[in-house]
Every structure is written in structure tokens, then in C-alpha cells.
C-alpha atoms as a PDB file:
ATOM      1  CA  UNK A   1       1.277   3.107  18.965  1.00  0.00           C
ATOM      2  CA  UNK A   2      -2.336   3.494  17.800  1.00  0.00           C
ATOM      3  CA  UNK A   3      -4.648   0.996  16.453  1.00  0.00           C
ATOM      4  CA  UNK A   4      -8.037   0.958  15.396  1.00  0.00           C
ATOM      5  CA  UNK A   5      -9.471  -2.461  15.686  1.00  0.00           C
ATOM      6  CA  UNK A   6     -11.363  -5.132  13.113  1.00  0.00           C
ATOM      7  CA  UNK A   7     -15.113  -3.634  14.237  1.00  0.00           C
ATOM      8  CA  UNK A   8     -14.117  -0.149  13.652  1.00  0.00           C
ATOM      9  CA  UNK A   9     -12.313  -1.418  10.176  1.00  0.00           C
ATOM     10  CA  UNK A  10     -16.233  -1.991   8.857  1.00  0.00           C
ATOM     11  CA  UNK A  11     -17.192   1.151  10.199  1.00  0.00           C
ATOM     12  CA  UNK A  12     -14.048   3.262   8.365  1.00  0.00           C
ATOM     13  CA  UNK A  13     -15.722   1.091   5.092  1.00  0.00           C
ATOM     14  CA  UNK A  14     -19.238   1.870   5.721  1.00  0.00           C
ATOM     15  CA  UNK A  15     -18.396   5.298   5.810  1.00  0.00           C
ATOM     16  CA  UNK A  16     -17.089   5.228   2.475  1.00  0.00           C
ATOM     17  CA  UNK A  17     -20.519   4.111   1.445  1.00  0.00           C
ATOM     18  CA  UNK A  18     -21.240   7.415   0.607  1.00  0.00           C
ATOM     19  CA  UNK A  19     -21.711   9.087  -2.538  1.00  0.00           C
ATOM     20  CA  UNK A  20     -18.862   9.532  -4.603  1.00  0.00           C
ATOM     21  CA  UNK A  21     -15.973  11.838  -4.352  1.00  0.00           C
ATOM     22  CA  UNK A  22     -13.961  13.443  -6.849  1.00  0.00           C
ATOM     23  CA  UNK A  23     -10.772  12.436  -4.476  1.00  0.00           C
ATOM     24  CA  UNK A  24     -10.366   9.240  -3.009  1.00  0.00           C
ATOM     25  CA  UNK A  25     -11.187   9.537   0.956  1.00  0.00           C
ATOM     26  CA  UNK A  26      -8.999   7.704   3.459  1.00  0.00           C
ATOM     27  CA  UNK A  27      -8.999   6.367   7.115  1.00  0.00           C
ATOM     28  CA  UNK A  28      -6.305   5.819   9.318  1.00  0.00           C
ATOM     29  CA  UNK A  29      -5.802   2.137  11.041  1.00  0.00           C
ATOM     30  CA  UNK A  30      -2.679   2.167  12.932  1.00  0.00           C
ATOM     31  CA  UNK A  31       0.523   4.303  13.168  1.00  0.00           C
ATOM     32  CA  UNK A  32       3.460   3.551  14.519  1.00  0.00           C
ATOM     33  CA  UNK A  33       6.482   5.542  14.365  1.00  0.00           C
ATOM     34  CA  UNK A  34       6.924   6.588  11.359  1.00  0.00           C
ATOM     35  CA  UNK A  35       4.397   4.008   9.423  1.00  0.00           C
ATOM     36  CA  UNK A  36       0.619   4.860   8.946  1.00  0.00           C
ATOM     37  CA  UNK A  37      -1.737   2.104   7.596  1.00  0.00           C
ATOM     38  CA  UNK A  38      -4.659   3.007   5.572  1.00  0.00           C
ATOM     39  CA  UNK A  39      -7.960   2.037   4.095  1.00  0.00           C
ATOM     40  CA  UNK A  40      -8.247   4.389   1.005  1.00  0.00           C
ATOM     41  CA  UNK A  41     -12.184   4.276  -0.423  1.00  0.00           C
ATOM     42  CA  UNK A  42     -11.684   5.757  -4.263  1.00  0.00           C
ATOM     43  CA  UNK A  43     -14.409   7.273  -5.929  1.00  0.00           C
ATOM     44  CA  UNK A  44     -15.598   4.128  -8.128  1.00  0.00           C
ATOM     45  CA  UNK A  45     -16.394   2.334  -5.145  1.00  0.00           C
ATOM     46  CA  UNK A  46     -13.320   0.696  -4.593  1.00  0.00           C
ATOM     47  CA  UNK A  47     -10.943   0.206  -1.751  1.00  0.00           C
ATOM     48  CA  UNK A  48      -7.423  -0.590  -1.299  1.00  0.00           C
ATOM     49  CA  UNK A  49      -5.228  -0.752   1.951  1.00  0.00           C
ATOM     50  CA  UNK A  50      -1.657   0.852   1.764  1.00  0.00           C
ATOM     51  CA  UNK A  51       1.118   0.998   4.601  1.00  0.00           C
ATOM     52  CA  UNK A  52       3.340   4.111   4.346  1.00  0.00           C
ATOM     53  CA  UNK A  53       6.477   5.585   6.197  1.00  0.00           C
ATOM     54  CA  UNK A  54       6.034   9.007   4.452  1.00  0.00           C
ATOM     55  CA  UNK A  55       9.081  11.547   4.425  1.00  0.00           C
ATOM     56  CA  UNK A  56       7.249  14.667   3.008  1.00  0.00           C
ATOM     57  CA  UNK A  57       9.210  14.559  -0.156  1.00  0.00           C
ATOM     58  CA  UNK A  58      10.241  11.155  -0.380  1.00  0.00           C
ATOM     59  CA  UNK A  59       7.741   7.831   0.569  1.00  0.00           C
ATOM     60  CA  UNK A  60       7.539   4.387   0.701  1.00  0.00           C
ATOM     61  CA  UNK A  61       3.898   3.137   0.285  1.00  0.00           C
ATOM     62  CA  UNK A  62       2.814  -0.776   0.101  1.00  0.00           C
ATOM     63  CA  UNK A  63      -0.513  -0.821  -1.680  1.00  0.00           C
ATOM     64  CA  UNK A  64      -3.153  -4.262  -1.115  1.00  0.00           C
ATOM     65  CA  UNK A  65      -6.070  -4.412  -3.528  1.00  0.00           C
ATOM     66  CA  UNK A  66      -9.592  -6.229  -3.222  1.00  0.00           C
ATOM     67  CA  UNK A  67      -8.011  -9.244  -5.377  1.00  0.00           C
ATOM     68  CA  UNK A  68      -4.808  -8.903  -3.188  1.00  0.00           C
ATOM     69  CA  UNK A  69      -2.454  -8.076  -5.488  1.00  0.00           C
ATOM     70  CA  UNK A  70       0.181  -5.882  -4.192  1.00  0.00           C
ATOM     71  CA  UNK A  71       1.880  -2.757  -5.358  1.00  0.00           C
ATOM     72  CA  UNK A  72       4.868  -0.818  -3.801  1.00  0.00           C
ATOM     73  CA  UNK A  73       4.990   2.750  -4.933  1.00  0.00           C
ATOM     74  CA  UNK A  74       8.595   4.999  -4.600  1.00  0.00           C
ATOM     75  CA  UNK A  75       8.043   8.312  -4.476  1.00  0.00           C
ATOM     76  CA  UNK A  76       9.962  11.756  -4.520  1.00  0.00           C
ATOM     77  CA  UNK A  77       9.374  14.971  -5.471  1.00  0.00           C
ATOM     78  CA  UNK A  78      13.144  15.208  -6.728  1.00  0.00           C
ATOM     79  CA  UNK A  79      12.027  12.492  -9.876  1.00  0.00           C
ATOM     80  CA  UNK A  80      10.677  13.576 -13.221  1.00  0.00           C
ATOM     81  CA  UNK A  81       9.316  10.652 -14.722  1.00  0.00           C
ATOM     82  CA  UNK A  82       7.082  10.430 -17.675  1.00  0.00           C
ATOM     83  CA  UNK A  83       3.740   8.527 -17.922  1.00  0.00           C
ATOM     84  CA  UNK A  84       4.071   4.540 -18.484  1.00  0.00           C
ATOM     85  CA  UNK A  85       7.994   4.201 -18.981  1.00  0.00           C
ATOM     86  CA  UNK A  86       9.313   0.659 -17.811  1.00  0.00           C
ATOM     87  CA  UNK A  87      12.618  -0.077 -16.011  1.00  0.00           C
ATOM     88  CA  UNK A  88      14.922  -2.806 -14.875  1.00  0.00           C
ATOM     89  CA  UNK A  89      15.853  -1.821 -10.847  1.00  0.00           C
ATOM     90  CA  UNK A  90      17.420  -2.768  -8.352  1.00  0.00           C
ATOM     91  CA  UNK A  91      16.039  -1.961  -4.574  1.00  0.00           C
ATOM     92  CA  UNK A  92      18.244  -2.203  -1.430  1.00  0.00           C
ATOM     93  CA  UNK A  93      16.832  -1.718   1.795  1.00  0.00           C
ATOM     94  CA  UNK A  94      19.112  -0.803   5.107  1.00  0.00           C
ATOM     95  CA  UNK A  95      22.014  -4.005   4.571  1.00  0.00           C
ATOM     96  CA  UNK A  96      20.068  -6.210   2.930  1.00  0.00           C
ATOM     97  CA  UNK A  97      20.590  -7.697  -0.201  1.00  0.00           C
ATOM     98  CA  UNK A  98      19.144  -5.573  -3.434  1.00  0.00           C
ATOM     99  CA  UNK A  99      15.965  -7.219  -5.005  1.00  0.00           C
ATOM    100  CA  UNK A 100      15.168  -7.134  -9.108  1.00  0.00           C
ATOM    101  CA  UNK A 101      12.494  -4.963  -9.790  1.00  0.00           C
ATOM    102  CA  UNK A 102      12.497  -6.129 -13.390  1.00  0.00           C
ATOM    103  CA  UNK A 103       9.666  -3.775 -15.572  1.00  0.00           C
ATOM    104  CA  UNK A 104       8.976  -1.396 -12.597  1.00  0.00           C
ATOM    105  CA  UNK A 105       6.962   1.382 -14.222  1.00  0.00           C
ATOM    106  CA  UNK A 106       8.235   4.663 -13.897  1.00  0.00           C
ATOM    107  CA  UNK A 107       5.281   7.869 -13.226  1.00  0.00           C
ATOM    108  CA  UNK A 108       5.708  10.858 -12.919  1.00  0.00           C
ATOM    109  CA  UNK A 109       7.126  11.171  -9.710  1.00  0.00           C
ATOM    110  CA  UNK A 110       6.772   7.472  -8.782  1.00  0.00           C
ATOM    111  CA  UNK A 111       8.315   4.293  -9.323  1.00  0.00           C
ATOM    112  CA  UNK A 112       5.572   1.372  -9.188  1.00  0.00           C
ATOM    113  CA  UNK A 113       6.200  -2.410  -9.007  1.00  0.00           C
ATOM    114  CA  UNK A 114       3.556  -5.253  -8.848  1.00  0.00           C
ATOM    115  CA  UNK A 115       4.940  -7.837  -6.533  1.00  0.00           C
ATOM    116  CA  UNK A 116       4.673 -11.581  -8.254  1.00  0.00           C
ATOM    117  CA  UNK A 117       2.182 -13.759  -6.889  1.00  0.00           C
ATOM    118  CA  UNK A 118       4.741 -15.675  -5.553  1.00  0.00           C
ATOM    119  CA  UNK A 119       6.828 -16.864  -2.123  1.00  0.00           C
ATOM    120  CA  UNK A 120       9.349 -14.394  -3.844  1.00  0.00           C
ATOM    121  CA  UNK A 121       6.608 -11.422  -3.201  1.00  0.00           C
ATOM    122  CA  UNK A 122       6.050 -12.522   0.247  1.00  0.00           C
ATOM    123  CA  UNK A 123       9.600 -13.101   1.219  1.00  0.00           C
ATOM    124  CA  UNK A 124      10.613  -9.502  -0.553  1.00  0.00           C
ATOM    125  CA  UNK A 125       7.836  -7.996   2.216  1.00  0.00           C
ATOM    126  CA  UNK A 126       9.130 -10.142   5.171  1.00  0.00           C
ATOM    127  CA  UNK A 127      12.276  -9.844   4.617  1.00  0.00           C
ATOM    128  CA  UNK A 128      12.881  -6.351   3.430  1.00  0.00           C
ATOM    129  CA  UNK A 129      10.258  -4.825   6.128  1.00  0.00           C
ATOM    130  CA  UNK A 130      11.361  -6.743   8.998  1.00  0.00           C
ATOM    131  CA  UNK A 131      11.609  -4.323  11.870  1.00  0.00           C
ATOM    132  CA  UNK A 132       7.854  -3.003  10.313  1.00  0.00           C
ATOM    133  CA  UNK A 133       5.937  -6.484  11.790  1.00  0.00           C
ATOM    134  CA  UNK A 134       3.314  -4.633  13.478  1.00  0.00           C
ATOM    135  CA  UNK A 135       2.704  -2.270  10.833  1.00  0.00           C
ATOM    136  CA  UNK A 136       2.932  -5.332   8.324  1.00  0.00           C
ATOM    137  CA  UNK A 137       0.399  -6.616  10.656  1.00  0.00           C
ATOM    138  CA  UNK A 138      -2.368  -4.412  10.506  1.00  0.00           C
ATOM    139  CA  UNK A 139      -1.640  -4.187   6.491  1.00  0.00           C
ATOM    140  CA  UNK A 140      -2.555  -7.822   6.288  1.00  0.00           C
ATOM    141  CA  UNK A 141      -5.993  -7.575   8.789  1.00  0.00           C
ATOM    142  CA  UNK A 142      -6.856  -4.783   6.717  1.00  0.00           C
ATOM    143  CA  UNK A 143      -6.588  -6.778   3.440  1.00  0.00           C
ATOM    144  CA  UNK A 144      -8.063  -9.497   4.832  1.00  0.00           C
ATOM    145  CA  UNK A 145     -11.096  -7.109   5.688  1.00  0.00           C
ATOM    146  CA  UNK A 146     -10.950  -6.356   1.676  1.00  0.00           C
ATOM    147  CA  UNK A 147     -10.431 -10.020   0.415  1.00  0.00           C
ATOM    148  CA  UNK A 148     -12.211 -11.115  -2.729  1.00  0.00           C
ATOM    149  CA  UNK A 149     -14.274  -7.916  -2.838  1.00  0.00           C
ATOM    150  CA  UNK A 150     -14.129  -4.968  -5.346  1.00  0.00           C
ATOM    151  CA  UNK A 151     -16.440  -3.031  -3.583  1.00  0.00           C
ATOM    152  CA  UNK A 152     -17.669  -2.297   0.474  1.00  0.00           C
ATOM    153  CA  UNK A 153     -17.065  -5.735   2.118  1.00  0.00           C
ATOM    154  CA  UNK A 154     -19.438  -5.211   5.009  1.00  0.00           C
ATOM    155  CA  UNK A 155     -22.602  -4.081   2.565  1.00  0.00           C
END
């Protein structure tokens, strides 16, 4: 297990300080088996956190935004989506029961989904990611670092 701790959190963001990129720039956090956790800088000046178990092909990313909203993004290369289609799904993880995705947008490759802002959200996250607490973990201290700010927290 590796994790990078609160301090060097500010330092990953003051790096990002930096002029503008044409991609957006990342740092890892923390990794743990197969989940990385991520501060992603993007070249407006904004940042976002994101926890991922990435398959090559296939991934599972939970994305946590300055005004900590959250987004969960399925991806695979096998999916042909167009650009801002909406559908109904349904999501089952391991045994669980399936959770309503209702107006999911479908992109490209991707399947996107705003969580509400709502105890169903949170419960879909604790109860769906479970045996991912740590990883979960470092998501939320990473956020945290990002609350209320569009921009570089630590400027």
C-alpha cells in the first residue's frame, strides 16, 4: 500500500501552479491493489480528485470536484457511444443489489452519472465500494484538500 500524505497533497497542487497544459497533469496519492487515487490539475486551473481500479480496457473511475459533486465514469474500449445520449441503467456491483442510474449520459466510450446530493449518493459509494475503505479514504482527504475551491487551494 502506498500513500502520500496531507503535506505532500499541497505540494502535488502547488505543482500544478504552473502554466497551463494542453493535457490535464495528474499526481498519484495512494494505490492499493488495484485502486489508484488521484489529484488531476486540468489546464483551466482546475482540479478534481478521482479513485480508479483501471483494467486497461475497461475502468471504474469515481470523480470529486472543487464544489464536491461527484461523478462515476464506466469505461470500455468495447462501447461506441455517441456524444450527449441519456439512459435509464441499472448498475450491479459483485452481489449487491443493482442501483438506478436514471439519465446516465452515455460518451463515447463512457457511461457518466452525477451522484444526487443525497444520503442515496453516499450510501451508493459505501455500500457498493465496501471492501475499497482505504481507497475511499484517501478519495475523501483529497476532496477535502479541494473543498469549496475552483482553483489551487493552498495559493
Amino acid at each position: 500500500m502506498k500513500r502520500i500524505g496531507s503535506g505532500l497533497i499541497a505540494l502535488a497542487l502547488a505543482a500544478f501552479a504552473l502554466p497551463a497544459v494542453a493535457e490535464p497533469s495528474s499526481q498519484t496519492l495512494f494505490t492499493h491493489k488495484h485502486w489508484e487515487v488521484e489529484i488531476v490539475g486540468f489546464d483551466d486551473g482546475s482540479f478534481a480528485c478521482l479513485a480508479e481500479v483501471d483494467a486497461t480496457t475497461d475502468s471504474f473511475t469515481v470523480w470529486v470536484y472543487a464544489d464536491q459533486s461527484v461523478r462515476l465514469q464506466f469505461y470500455s474500449t468495447s462501447w461506441e457511444f455517441g456524444e450527449g445520449d441519456t439512459a435509464d441503467l441499472q448498475v450491479q456491483i459483485g452481489r449487491r443489489s443493482p442501483w438506478n442510474l436514471t439519465g446516465a449520459e452515455l460518451y463515447k466510450n463512457s457511461i457518466l452519472f452525477d451522484l444526487p446530493d443525497s444520503n442515496q449518493g453516499v450510501n451508493f459509494l459505501v455500500d457498493s465500494l465496501a471492501g475499497s475503505q482505504a481507497s475511499m479514504n484517501a478519495l475523501i482527504e483529497c476532496a477535502d484538500a479541494l473543498k469549496g475551491n475552483s482553483t489551487n487551494p493552498f495559493n
